[in-house]
C-alpha atoms as a PDB file:
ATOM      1  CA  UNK A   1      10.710 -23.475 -21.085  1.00  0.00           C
ATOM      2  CA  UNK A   2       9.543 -22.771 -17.737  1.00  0.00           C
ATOM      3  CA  UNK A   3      11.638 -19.162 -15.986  1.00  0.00           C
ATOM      4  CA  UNK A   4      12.553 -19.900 -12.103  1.00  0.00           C
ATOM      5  CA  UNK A   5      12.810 -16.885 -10.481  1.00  0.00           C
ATOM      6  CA  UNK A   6      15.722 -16.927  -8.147  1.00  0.00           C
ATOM      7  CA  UNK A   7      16.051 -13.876  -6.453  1.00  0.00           C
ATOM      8  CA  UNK A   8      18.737 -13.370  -3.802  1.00  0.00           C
ATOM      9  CA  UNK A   9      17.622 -13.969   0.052  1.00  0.00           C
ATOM     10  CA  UNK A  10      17.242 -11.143   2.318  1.00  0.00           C
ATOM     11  CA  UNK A  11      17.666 -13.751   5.548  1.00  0.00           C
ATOM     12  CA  UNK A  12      18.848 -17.067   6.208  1.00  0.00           C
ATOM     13  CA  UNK A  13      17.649 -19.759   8.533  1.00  0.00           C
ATOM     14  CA  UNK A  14      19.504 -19.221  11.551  1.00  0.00           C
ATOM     15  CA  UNK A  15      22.233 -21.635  12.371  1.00  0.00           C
ATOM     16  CA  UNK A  16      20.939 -22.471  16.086  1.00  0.00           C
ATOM     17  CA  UNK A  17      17.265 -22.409  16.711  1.00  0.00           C
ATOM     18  CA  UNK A  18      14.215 -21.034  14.851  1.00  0.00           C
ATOM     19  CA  UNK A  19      14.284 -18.037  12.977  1.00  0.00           C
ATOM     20  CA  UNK A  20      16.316 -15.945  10.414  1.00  0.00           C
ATOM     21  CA  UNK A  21      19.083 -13.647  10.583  1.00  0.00           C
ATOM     22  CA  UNK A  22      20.220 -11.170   8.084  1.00  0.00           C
ATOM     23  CA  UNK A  23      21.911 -12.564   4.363  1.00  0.00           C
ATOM     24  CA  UNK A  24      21.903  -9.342   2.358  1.00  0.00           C
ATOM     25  CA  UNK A  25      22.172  -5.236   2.834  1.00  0.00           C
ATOM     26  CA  UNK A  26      18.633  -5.220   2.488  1.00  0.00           C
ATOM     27  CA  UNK A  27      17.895  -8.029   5.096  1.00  0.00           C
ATOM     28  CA  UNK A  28      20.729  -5.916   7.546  1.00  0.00           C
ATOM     29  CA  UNK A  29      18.233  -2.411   6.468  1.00  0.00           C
ATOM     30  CA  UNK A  30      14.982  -4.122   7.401  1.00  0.00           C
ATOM     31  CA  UNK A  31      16.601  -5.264  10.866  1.00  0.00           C
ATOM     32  CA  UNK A  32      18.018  -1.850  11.663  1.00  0.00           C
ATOM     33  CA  UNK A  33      14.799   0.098  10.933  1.00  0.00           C
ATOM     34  CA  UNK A  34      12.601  -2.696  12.822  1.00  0.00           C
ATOM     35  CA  UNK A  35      14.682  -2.138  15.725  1.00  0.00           C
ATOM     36  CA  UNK A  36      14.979   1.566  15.577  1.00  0.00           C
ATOM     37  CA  UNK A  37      11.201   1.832  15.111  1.00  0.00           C
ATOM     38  CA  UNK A  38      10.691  -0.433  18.418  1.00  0.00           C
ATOM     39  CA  UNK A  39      13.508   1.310  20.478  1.00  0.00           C
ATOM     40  CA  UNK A  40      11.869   5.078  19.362  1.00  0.00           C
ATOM     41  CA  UNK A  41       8.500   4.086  20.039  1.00  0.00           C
ATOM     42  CA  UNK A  42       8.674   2.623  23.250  1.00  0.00           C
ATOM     43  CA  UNK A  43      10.801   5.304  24.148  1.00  0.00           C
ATOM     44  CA  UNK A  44       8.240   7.580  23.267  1.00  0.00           C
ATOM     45  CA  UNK A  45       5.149   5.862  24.577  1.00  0.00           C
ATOM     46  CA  UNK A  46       7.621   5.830  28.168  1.00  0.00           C
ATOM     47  CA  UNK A  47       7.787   9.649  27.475  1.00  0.00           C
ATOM     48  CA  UNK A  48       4.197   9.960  27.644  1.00  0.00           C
ATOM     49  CA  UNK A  49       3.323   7.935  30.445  1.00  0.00           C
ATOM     50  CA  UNK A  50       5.670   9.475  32.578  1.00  0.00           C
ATOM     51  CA  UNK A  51       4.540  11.236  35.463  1.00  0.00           C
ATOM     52  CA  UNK A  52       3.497  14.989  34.922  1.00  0.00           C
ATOM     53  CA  UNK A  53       5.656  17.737  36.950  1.00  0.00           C
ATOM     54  CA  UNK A  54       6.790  21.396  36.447  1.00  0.00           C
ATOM     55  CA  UNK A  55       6.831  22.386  33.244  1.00  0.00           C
ATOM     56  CA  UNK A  56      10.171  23.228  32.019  1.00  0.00           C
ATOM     57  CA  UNK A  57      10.411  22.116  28.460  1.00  0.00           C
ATOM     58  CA  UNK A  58       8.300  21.800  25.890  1.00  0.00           C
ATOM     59  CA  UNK A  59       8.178  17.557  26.327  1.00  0.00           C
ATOM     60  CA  UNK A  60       6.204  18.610  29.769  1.00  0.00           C
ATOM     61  CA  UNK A  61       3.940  20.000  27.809  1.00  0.00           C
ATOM     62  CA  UNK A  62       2.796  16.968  25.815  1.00  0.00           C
ATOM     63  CA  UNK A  63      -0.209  14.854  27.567  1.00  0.00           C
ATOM     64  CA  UNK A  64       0.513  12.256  29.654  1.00  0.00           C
ATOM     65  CA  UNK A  65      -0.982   8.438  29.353  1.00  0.00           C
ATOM     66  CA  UNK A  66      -2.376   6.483  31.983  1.00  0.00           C
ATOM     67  CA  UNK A  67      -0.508   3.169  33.158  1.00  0.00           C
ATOM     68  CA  UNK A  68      -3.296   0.946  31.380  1.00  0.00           C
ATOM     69  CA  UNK A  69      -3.324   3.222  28.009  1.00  0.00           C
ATOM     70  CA  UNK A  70       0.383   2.601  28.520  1.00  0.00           C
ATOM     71  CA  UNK A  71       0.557  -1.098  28.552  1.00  0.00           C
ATOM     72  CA  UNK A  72      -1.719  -1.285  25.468  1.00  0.00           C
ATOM     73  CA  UNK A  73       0.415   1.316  23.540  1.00  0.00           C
ATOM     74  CA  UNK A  74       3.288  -0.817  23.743  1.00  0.00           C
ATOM     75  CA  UNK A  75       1.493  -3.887  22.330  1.00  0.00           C
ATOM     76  CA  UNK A  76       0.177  -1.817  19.830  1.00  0.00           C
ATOM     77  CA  UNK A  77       3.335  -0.142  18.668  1.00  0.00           C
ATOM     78  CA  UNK A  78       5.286  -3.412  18.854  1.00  0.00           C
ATOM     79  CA  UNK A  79       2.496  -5.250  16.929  1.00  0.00           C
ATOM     80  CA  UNK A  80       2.923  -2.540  14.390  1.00  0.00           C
ATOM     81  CA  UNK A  81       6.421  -3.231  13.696  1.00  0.00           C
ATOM     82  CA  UNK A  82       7.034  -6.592  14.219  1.00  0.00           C
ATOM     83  CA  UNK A  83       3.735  -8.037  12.254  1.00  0.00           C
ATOM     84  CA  UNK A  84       5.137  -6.601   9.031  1.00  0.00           C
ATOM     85  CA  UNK A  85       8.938  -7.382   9.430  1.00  0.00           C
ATOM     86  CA  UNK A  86       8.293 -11.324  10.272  1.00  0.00           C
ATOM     87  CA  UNK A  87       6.100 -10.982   7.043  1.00  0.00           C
ATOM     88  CA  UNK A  88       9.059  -9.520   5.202  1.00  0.00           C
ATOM     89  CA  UNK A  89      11.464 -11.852   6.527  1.00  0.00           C
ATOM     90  CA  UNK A  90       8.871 -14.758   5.327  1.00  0.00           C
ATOM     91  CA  UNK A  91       8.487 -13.588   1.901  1.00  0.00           C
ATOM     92  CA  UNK A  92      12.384 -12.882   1.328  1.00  0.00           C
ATOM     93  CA  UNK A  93      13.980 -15.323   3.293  1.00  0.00           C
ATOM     94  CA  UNK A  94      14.361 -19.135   3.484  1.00  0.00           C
ATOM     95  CA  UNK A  95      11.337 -20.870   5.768  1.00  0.00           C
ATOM     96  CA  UNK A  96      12.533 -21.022   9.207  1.00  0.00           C
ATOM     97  CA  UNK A  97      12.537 -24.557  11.002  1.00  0.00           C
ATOM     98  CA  UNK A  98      14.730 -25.994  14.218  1.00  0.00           C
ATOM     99  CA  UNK A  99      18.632 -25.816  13.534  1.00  0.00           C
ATOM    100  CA  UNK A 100      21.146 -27.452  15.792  1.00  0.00           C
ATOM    101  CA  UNK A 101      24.413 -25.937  13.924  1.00  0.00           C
ATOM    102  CA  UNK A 102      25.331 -29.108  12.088  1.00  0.00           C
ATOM    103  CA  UNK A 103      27.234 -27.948   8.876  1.00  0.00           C
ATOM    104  CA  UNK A 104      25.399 -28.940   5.779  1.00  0.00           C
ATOM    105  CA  UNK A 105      22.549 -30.726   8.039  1.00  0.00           C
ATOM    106  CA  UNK A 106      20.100 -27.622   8.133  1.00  0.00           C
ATOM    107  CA  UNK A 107      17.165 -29.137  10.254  1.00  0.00           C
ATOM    108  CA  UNK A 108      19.427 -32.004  11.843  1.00  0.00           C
ATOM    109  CA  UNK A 109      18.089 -33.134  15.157  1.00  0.00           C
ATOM    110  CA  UNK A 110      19.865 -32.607  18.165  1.00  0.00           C
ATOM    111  CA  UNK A 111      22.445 -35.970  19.151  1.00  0.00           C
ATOM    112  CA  UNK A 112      20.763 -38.017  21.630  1.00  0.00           C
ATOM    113  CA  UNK A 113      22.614 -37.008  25.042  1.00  0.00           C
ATOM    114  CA  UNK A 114      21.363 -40.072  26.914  1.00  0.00           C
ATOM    115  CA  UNK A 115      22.531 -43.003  24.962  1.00  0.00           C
ATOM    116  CA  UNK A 116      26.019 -44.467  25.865  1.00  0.00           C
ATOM    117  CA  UNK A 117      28.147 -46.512  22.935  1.00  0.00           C
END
């Protein structure tokens, strides 16, 4: 007999729109770390491009980035982070497709606004 492997779902198709949100603790622990990693690094890459003054800690000490190394850094950071959390999010989590918040009609297309009875 053939063994289905049902393992619990980190994230669920969101109720409105396209994407997932959180099902589990470990769904809730990937979210929090994705979005502590983006906040810290782009805090950090606006650290560095900041403009250099009077040293008077040891942060002014650390070089300082050029607008243009600045703009890349951030698409490289967020790249970083975000390639490998949608990947997590598709391998634990239900595939994503348009919701419209119809109870028990996942993937239900949106009522036709226009027509008149």
């Amino acid at each position: 007999m053939a063994q289905t492997d049902e393992r619990p779902l980190w994230f669920k198709a969101r109720r409105y729109g396209w994407g997932w949100t959180p099902a589990s603790p470990e769904g809730w622990i990937v979210t929090i770390v994705a979005g502590v990693a983006l906040l810290a690094g782009n805090y950090l890459i606006a650290i560095l491009g900041g403009p250099s003054g009077e040293i008077r800690s040891v942060d002014d000490l650390m070089p300082r980035l050029s607008p243009s190394v600045v703009l890349v850094a951030v698409i490289v950071w967020n790249t970083l982070v975000l390639i490998p959390t949608i990947w997590i999010c598709w391998k634990t989590g239900e595939r994503p497709r348009w919701n419209w918040g119809g109870r028990g009609r996942r993937g239900s297309t949106p009522p036709d606004r226009g027509a008149s009875s």
